[in-house]
Protein backbone atom coordinates (compact mmCIF):
# COMPACT_ATOMS: atom_id res chain seq x y z
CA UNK A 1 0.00 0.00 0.00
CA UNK A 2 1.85 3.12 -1.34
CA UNK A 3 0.63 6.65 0.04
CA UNK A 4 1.48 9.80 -2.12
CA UNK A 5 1.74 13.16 -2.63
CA UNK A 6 3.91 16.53 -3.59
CA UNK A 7 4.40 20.08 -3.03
CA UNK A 8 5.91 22.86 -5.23
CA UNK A 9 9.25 24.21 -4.27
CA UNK A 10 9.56 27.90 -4.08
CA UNK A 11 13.02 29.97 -3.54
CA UNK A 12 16.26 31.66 -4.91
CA UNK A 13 18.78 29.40 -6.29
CA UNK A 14 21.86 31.09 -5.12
CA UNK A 15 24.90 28.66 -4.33
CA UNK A 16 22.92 25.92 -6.03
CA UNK A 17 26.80 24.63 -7.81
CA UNK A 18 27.58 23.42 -4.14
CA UNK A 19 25.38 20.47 -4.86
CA UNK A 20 27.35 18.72 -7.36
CA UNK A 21 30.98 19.98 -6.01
CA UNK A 22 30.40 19.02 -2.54
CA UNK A 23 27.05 17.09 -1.53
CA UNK A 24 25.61 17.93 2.01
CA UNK A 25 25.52 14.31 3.38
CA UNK A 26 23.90 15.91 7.08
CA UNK A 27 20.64 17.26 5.92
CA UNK A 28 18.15 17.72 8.76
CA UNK A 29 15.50 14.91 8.53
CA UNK A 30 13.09 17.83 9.25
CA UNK A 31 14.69 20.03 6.22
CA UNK A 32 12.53 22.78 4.43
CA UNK A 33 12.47 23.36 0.65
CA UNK A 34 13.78 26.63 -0.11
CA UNK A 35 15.37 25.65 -3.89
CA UNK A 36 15.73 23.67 -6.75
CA UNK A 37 19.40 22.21 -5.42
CA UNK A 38 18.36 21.89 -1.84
CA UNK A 39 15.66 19.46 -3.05
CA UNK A 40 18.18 17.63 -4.91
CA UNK A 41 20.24 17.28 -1.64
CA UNK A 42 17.61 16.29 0.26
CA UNK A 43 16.39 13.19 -2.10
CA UNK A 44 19.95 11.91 -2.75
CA UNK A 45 21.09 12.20 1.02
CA UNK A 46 23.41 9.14 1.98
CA UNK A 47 22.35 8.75 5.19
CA UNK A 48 18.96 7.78 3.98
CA UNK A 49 19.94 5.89 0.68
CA UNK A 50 22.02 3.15 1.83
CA UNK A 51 25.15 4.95 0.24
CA UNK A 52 23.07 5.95 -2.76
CA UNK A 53 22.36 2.45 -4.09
CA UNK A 54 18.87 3.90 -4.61
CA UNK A 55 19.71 7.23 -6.42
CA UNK A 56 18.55 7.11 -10.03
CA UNK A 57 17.20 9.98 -13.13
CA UNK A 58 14.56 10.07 -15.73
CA UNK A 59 15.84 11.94 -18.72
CA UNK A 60 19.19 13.37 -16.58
CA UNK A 61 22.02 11.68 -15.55
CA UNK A 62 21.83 11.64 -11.31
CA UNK A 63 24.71 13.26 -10.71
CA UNK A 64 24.22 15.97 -12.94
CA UNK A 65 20.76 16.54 -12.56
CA UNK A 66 21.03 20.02 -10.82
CA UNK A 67 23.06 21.45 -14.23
CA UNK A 68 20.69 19.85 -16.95
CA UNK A 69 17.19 21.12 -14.92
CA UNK A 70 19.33 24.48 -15.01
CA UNK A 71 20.13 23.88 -18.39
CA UNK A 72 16.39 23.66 -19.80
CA UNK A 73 15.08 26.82 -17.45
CA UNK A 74 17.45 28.60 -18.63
CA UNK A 75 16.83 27.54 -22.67
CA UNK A 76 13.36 28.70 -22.28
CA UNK A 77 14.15 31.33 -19.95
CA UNK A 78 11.79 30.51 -17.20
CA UNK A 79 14.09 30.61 -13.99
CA UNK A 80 11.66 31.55 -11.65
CA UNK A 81 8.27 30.91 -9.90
CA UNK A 82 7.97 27.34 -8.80
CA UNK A 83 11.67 25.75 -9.93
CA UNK A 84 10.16 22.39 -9.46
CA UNK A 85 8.41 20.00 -7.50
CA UNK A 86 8.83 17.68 -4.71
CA UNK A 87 6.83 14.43 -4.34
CA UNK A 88 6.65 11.10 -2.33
CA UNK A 89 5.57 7.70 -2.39
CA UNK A 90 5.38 6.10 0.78
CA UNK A 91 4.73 2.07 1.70
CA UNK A 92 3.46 0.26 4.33
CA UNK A 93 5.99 -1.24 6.68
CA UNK A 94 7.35 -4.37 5.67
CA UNK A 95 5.40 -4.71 2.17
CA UNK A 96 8.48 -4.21 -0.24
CA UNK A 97 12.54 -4.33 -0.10
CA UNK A 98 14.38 -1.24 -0.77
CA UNK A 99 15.15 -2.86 -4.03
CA UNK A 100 11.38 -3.24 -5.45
CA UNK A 101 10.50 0.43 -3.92
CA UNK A 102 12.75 1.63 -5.91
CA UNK A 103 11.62 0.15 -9.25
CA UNK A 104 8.15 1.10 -8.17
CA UNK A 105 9.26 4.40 -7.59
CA UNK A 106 10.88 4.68 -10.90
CA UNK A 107 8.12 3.36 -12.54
CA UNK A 108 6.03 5.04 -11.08
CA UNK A 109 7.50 8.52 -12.18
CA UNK A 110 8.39 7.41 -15.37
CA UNK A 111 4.28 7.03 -16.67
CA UNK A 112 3.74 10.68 -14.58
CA UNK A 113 6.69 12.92 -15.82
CA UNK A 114 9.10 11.04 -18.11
CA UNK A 115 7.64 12.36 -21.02
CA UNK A 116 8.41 15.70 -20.65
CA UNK A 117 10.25 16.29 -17.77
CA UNK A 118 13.45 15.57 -15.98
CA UNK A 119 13.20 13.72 -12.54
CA UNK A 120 15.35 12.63 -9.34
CA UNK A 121 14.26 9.54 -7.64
CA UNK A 122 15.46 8.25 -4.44
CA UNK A 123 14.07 5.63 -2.25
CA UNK A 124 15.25 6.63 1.87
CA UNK A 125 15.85 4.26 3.88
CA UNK A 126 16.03 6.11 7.10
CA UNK A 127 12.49 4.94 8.73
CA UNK A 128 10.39 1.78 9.15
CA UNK A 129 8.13 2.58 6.28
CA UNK A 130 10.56 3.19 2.97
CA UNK A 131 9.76 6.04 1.18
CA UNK A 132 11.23 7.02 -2.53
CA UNK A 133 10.68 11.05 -3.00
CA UNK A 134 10.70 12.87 -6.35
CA UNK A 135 12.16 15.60 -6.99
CA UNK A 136 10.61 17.30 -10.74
CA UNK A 137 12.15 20.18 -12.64
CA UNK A 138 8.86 22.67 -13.42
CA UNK A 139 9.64 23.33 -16.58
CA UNK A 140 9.60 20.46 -20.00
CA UNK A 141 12.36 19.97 -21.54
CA UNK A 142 9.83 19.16 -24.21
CA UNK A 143 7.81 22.04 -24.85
CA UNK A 144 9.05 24.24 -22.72
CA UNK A 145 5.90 25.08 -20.59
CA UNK A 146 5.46 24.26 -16.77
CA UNK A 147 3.70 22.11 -15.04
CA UNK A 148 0.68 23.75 -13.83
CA UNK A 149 -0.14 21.18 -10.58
CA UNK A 150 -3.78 20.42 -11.42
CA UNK A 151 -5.79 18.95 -8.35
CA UNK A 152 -6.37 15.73 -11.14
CA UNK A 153 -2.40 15.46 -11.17
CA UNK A 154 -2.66 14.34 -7.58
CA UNK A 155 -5.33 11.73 -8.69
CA UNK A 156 -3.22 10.61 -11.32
CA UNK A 157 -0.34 10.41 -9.38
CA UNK A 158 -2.28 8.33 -7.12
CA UNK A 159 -3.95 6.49 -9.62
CA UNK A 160 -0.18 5.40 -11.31
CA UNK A 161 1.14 4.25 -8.14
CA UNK A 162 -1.89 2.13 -7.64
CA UNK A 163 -1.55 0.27 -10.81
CA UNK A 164 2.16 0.07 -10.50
CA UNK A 165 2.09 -1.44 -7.49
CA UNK A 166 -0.81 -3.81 -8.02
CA UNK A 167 1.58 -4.99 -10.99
CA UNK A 168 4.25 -5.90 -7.64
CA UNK A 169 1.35 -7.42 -5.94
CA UNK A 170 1.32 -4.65 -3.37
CA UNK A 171 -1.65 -3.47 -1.59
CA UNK A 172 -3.55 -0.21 -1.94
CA UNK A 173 -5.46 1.39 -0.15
CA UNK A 174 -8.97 1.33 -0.90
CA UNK A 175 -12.52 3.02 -0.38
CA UNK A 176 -11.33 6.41 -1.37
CA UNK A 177 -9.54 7.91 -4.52
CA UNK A 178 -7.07 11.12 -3.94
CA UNK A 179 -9.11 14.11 -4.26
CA UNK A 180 -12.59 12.41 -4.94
CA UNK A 181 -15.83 13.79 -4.34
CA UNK A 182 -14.60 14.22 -0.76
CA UNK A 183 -11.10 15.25 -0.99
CA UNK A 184 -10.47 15.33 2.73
CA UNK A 185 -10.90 11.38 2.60
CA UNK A 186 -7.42 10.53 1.64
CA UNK A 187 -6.27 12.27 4.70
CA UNK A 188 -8.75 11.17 6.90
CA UNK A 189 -8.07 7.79 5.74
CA UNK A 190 -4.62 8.33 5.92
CA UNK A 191 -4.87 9.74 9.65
CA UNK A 192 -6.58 6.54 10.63
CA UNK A 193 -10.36 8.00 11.10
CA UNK A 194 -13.49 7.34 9.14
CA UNK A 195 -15.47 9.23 6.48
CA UNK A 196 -19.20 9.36 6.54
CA UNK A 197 -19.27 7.31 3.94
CA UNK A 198 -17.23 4.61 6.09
CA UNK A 199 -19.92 4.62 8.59
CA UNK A 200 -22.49 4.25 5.63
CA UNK A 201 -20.52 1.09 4.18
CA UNK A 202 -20.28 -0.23 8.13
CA UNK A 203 -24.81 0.21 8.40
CA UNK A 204 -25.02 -0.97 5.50
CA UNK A 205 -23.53 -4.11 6.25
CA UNK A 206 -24.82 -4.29 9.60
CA UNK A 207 -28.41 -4.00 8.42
CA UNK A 208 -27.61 -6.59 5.72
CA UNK A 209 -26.90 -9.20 8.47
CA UNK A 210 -29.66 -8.47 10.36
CA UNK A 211 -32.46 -8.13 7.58
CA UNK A 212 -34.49 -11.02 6.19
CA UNK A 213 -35.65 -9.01 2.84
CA UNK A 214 -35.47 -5.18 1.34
CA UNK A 215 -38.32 -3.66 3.31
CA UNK A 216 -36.58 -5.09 6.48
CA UNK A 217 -32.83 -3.48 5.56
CA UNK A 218 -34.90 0.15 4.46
CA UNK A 219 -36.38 -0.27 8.21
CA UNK A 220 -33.10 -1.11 9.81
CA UNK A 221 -31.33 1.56 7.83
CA UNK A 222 -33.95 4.16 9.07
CA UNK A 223 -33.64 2.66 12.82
CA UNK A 224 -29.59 3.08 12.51
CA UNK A 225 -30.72 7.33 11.57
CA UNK A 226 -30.91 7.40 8.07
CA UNK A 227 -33.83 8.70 5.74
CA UNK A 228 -34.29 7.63 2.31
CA UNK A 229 -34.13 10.05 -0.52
CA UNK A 230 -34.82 7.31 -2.93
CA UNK A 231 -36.35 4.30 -1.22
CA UNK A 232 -34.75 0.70 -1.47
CA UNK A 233 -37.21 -0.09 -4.37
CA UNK A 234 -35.68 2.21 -7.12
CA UNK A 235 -32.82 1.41 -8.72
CA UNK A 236 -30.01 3.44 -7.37
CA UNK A 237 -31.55 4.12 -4.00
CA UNK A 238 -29.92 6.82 -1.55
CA UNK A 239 -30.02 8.35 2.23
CA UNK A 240 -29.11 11.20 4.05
CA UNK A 241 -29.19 11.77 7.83
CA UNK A 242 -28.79 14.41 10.09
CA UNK A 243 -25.34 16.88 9.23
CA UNK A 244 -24.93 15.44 6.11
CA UNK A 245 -24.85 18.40 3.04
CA UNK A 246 -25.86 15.45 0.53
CA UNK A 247 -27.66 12.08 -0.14
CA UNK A 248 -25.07 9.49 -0.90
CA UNK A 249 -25.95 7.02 -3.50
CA UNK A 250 -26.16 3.46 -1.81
CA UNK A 251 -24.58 1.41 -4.72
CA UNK A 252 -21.25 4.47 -5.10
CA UNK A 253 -20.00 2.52 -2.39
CA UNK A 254 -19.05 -0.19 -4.38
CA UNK A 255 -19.76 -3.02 -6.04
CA UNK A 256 -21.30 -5.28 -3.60
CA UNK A 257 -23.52 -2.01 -2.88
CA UNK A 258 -25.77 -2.19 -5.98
CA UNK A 259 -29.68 -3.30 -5.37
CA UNK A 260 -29.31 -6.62 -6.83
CA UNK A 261 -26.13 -7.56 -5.18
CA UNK A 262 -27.55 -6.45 -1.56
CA UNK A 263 -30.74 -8.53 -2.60
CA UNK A 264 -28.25 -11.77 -3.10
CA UNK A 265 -26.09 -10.92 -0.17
CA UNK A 266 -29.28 -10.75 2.47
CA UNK A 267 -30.86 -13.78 0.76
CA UNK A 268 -27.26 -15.48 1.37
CA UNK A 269 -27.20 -14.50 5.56
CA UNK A 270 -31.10 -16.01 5.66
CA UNK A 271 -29.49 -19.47 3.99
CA UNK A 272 -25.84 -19.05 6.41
CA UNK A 273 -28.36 -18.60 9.52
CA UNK A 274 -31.06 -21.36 9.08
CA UNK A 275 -28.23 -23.96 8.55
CA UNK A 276 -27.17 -22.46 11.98
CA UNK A 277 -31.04 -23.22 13.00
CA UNK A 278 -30.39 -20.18 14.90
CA UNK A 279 -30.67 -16.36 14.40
CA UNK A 280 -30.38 -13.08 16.51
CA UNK A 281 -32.06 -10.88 13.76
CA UNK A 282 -35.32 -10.13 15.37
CA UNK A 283 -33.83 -8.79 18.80
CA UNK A 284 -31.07 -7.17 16.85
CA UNK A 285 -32.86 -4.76 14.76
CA UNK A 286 -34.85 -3.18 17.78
CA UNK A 287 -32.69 0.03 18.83
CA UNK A 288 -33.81 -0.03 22.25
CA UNK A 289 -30.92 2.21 23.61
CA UNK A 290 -30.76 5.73 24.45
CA UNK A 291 -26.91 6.52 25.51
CA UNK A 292 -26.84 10.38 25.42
CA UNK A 293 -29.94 10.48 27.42
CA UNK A 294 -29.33 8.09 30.16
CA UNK A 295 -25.76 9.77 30.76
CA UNK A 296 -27.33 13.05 30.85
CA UNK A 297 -29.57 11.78 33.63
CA UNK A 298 -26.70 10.50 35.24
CA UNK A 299 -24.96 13.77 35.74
CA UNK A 300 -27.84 16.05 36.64
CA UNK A 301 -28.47 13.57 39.37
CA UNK A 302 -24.92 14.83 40.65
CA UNK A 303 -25.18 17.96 39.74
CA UNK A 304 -23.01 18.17 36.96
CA UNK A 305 -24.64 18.70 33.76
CA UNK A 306 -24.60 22.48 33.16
CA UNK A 307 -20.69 23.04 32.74
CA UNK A 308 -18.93 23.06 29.12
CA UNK A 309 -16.38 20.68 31.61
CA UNK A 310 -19.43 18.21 31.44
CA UNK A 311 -20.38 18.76 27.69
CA UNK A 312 -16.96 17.25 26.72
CA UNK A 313 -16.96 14.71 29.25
CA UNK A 314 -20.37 13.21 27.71
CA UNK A 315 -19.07 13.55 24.10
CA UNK A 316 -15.93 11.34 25.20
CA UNK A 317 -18.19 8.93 27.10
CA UNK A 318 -20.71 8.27 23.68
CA UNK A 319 -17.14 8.16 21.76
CA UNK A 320 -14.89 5.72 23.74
CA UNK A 321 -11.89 3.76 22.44
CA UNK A 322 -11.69 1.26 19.99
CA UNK A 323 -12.19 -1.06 22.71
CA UNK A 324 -14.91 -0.15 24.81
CA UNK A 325 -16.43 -1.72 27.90
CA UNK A 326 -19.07 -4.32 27.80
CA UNK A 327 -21.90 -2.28 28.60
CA UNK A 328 -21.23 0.22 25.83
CA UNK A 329 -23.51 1.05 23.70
CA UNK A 330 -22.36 3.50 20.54
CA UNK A 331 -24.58 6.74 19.59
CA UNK A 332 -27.49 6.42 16.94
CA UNK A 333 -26.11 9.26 14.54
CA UNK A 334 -23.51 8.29 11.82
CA UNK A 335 -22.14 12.05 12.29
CA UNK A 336 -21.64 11.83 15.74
CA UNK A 337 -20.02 8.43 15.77
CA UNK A 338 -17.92 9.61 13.14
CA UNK A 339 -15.93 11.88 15.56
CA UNK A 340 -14.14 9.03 17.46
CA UNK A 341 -11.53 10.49 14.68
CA UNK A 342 -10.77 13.32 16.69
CA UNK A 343 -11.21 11.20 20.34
CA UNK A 344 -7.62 12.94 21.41
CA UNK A 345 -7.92 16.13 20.78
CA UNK A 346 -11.06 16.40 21.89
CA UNK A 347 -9.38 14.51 25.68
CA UNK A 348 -6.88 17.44 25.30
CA UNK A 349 -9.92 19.97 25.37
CA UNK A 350 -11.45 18.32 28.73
CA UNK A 351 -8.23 17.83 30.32
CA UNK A 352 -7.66 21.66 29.77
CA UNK A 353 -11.39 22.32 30.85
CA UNK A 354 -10.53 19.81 34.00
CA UNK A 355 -7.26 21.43 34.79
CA UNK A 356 -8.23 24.89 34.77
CA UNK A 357 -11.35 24.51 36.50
CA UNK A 358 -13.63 25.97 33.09
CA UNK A 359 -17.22 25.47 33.61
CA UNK A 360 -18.91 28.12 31.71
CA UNK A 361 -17.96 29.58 28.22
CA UNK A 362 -17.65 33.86 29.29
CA UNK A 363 -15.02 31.57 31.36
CA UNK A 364 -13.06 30.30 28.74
CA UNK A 365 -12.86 33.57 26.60
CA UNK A 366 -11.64 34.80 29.85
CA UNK A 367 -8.93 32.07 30.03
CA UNK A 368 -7.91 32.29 26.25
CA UNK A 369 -7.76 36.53 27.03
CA UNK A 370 -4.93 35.98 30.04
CA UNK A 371 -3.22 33.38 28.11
CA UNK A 372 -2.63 36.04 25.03
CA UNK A 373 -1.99 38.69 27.52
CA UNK A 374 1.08 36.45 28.94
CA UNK A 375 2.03 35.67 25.46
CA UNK A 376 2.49 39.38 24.85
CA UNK A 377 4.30 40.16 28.58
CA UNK A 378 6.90 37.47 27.92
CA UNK A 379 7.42 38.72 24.13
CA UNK A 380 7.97 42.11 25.47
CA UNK A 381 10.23 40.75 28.24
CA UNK A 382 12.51 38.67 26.04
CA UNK A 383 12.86 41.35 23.35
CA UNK A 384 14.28 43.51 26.61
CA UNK A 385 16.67 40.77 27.31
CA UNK A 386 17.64 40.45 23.58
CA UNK A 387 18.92 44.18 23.66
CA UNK A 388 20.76 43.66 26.70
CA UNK A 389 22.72 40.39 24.78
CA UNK A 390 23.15 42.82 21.43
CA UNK A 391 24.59 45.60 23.98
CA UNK A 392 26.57 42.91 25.76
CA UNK A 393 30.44 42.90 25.88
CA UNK A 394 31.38 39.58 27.21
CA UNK A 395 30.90 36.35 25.64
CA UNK A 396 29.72 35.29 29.16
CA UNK A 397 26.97 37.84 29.27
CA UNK A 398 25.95 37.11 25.44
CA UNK A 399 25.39 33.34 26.48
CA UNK A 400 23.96 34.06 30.17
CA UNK A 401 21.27 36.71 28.51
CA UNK A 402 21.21 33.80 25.29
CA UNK A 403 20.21 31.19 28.20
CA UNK A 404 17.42 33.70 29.60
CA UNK A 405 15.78 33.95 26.00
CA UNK A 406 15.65 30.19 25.47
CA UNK A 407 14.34 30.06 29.16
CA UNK A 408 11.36 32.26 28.22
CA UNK A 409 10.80 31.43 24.72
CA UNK A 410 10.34 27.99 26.21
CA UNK A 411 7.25 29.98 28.66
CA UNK A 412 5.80 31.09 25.40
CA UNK A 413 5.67 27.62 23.67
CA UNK A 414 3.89 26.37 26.51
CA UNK A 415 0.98 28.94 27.18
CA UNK A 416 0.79 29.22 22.98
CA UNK A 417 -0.03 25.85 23.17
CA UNK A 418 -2.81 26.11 25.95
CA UNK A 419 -3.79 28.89 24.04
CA UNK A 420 -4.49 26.65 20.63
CA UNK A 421 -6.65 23.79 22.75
CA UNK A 422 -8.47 26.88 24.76
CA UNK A 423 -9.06 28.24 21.23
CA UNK A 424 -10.23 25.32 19.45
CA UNK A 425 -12.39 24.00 22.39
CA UNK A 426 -14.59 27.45 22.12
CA UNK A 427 -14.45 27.00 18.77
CA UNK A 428 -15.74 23.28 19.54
CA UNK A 429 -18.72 23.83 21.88
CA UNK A 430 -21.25 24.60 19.32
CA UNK A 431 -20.21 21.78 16.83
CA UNK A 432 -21.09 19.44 19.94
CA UNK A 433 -23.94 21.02 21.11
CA UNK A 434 -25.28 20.62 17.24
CA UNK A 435 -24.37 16.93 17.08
CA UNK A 436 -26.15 16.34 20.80
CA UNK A 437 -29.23 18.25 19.45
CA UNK A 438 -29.23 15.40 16.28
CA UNK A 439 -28.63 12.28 18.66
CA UNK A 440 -31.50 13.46 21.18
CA UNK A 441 -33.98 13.50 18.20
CA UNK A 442 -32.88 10.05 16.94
CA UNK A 443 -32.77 8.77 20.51
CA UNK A 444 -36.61 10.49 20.79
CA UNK A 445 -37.58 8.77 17.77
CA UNK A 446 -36.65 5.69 19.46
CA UNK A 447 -38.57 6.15 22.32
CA UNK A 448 -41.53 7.18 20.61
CA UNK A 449 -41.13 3.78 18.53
CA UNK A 450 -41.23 1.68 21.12
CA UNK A 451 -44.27 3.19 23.16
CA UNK A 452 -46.21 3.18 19.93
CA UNK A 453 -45.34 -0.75 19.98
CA UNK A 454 -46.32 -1.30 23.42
CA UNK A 455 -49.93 0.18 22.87
């Protein structure tokens, strides 16, 4: 499974003939681009290449590829702007050797750029998952015009690496395409979280074990929160629930989505159960549970509903880990459960609320306005102490006034990050109160439901 991506690399190119006279074999692992050489250095680094074993060039020679990318700007005089661009390919620990992510790598950049431009490849060795980066010169030595870095040139990308590496019988990742319909997917995806459309493909399934025929999965689905825009019986039917912008089509998720196959695939559970001769269908598709409400009886009984403290502490509580308790029961809304993405920053934001003893928002605006009005004391106070090192005349003094600037820029990092969770959690609190308002409906319908059943 090969992740990818890449970035256009901006900057002057002064000094650039360093590169080929004497390579930079110490480049910080957390290294900016600033040019077109840098880049070069950074890809071909033989601390990361295994003594540059894996250092090749598509239409360049590798060790003069800094001259002949020079060479074509120069013939078409376009020296500036973007002076080319830096990509990755990234695999899955353990899946290939050094030796076949390099020929994917190649490959790979060969069917992207190798018919117009000149390209570095390098695979780095330097981490558990190998990598091979890219580096692209902007302008064809072709045609002379420059890449333009379409958002379908990241699709492509990702599209090539796919079918390269599915030609190495390497994995890739599947149920989204780089910048789809959703482009935040691939990073979600890539982050570890879930897409709405995950939790879709998850009901869906779930109400496909537990249905006997259509009618049954259309009443699951609508138990689970969903409403159908176009019921089960048309051809391409779709839903929508709460905090969703759109329907999603049912059968986009794939193939074993379309009507007919979900038909087959239900009619295959009834024939796996009955040779079981047992089934827990019927008990299974009545939502009887109500987890937002119950814990927000649970805390008034203590007293401890009406503090923002509290709203986080119930959001974490419907979340939970991956592996929750026994007794857990997840919320009814695909949105909501669709945050368990964000289940640590979201700890961060009650631990801050916990710490500082926040219950009410005026609070928290009061919190985030001290923590910016320490920001600005200690900025004030260390550009003091820089003029005293500048007007210094020891070395002893420089370093001792050096030492109290490090000591308070070290202050600032800390309350600037307080400030960013304080921020974000204000930002937060109406998001969640939103998504409660949308489980407490579902969880009403449920209730209603059931005492409609018992007269």
């Amino acid at each position: 499974m090969a992740t990818t991506g890449f970035w256009p690399v901006k900057g002057s190119l002064k000094d650039v003939v360093k590169y080929a006279e004497n390579p930079d074999k110490t480049t910080n692992p957390k290294y900016l681009d600033d040019d077109l050489a840098a880049a070069l250095k950074y890809v071909s680094n033989d601390d990361k290449t295994d003594m540059q074993l894996f250092v090749g060039a598509i239409n360049c020679p590798p060790v003069r590829a800094y001259e002949q990318m020079m060479a074509t700007k120069r013939r078409y005089g376009k020296t500036g702007g973007n002076v080319a661009y830096h990509g990755y390919q990234s695999f899955r620990s353990g899946e290939v050797t050094p030796k076949e992510a390099f020929e994917i790598g190649l490959e790979t950049a060969r069917r992207m750029w190798g018919k117009d431009y000149e390209i570095v490849v390098t695979t780095h060795l330097n981490t558990d998952n190998l990598h091979n980066h890219f580096v692209i010169n902007s302008v064809s030595f072709n045609t002379g015009l420059k890449f333009e870095n379409h958002i379908s040139d990241h699709r492509r990308l990702r599209e090539i690496s796919d079918a390269v590496c599915k030609e190495y019988e390497k994995s890739v990742i599947g149920g989204s395409k780089f910048y789809n319909a959703d482009r935040n997917a691939y990073w979600i995806h890539k982050r570890g979280g879930k897409t709405h459309r995950d939790i879709l493909r998850e009901d869906v399934d779930s109400a496909i074990k537990q249905a006997g025929n259509l009618l049954e999965f259309e009443r699951i689905m609508c138990n689970f929160g969903y409403t159908f825009n176009r019921n089960i019986m048309t051809e391409h039917p779709s839903v929508i629930t709460k905090g969703w912008k759109r329907a999603v089509r049912i059968d986009s998720l794939g193939k074993d989505y379309a009507r007919e196959r979900i038909i087959r695939r239900i009619d295959d559970n009834k024939i796996f159960v009955s040779s079981f001769g047992k089934s827990e269908r019927l008990q299974r598709t009545k939502p009887k549970h109500t987890p937002l409400m119950e814990l927000e009886y649970q805390l008034r009984r203590v007293k401890y509903m009406d503090t923002v403290e509290a709203l986080f502490y119930l959001l974490l509580e419907l979340l939970k880990p991956s592996t929750p308790k026994p007794n857990y029961t997840p919320p009814l809304s695909p949105v909501l459960r669709q945050e368990l993405r964000k289940f640590e920053q979201y700890q961060k934001q009650f631990r801050l609320l916990h710490d500082e003893q926040i219950n009410t928002v005026p609070e928290l605006e009061a919190f985030i306005g001290k923590l910016s009005m320490q920001i600005c004391e200690l900025e004030e106070e260390r550009s003091k102490t820089d003029n005293k090192r500048r007007r210094a005349k020891t070395d002893d003094d420089k370093e001792m006034y050096l030492a109290e600037i490090r000591g308070i820029s070290a202050q600032i990092k800390h309350i600037r990050d307080k400030l960013k969770i304080a921020k974000a959690t204000l930002e937060t609190i109406p998001k969640i109160e939103k998504l409660f308002d949308i489980e407490r409906e579902m969880e009403r319908k449920v209730i209603q439901k059931e005492r409609s059943k018992e007269r």
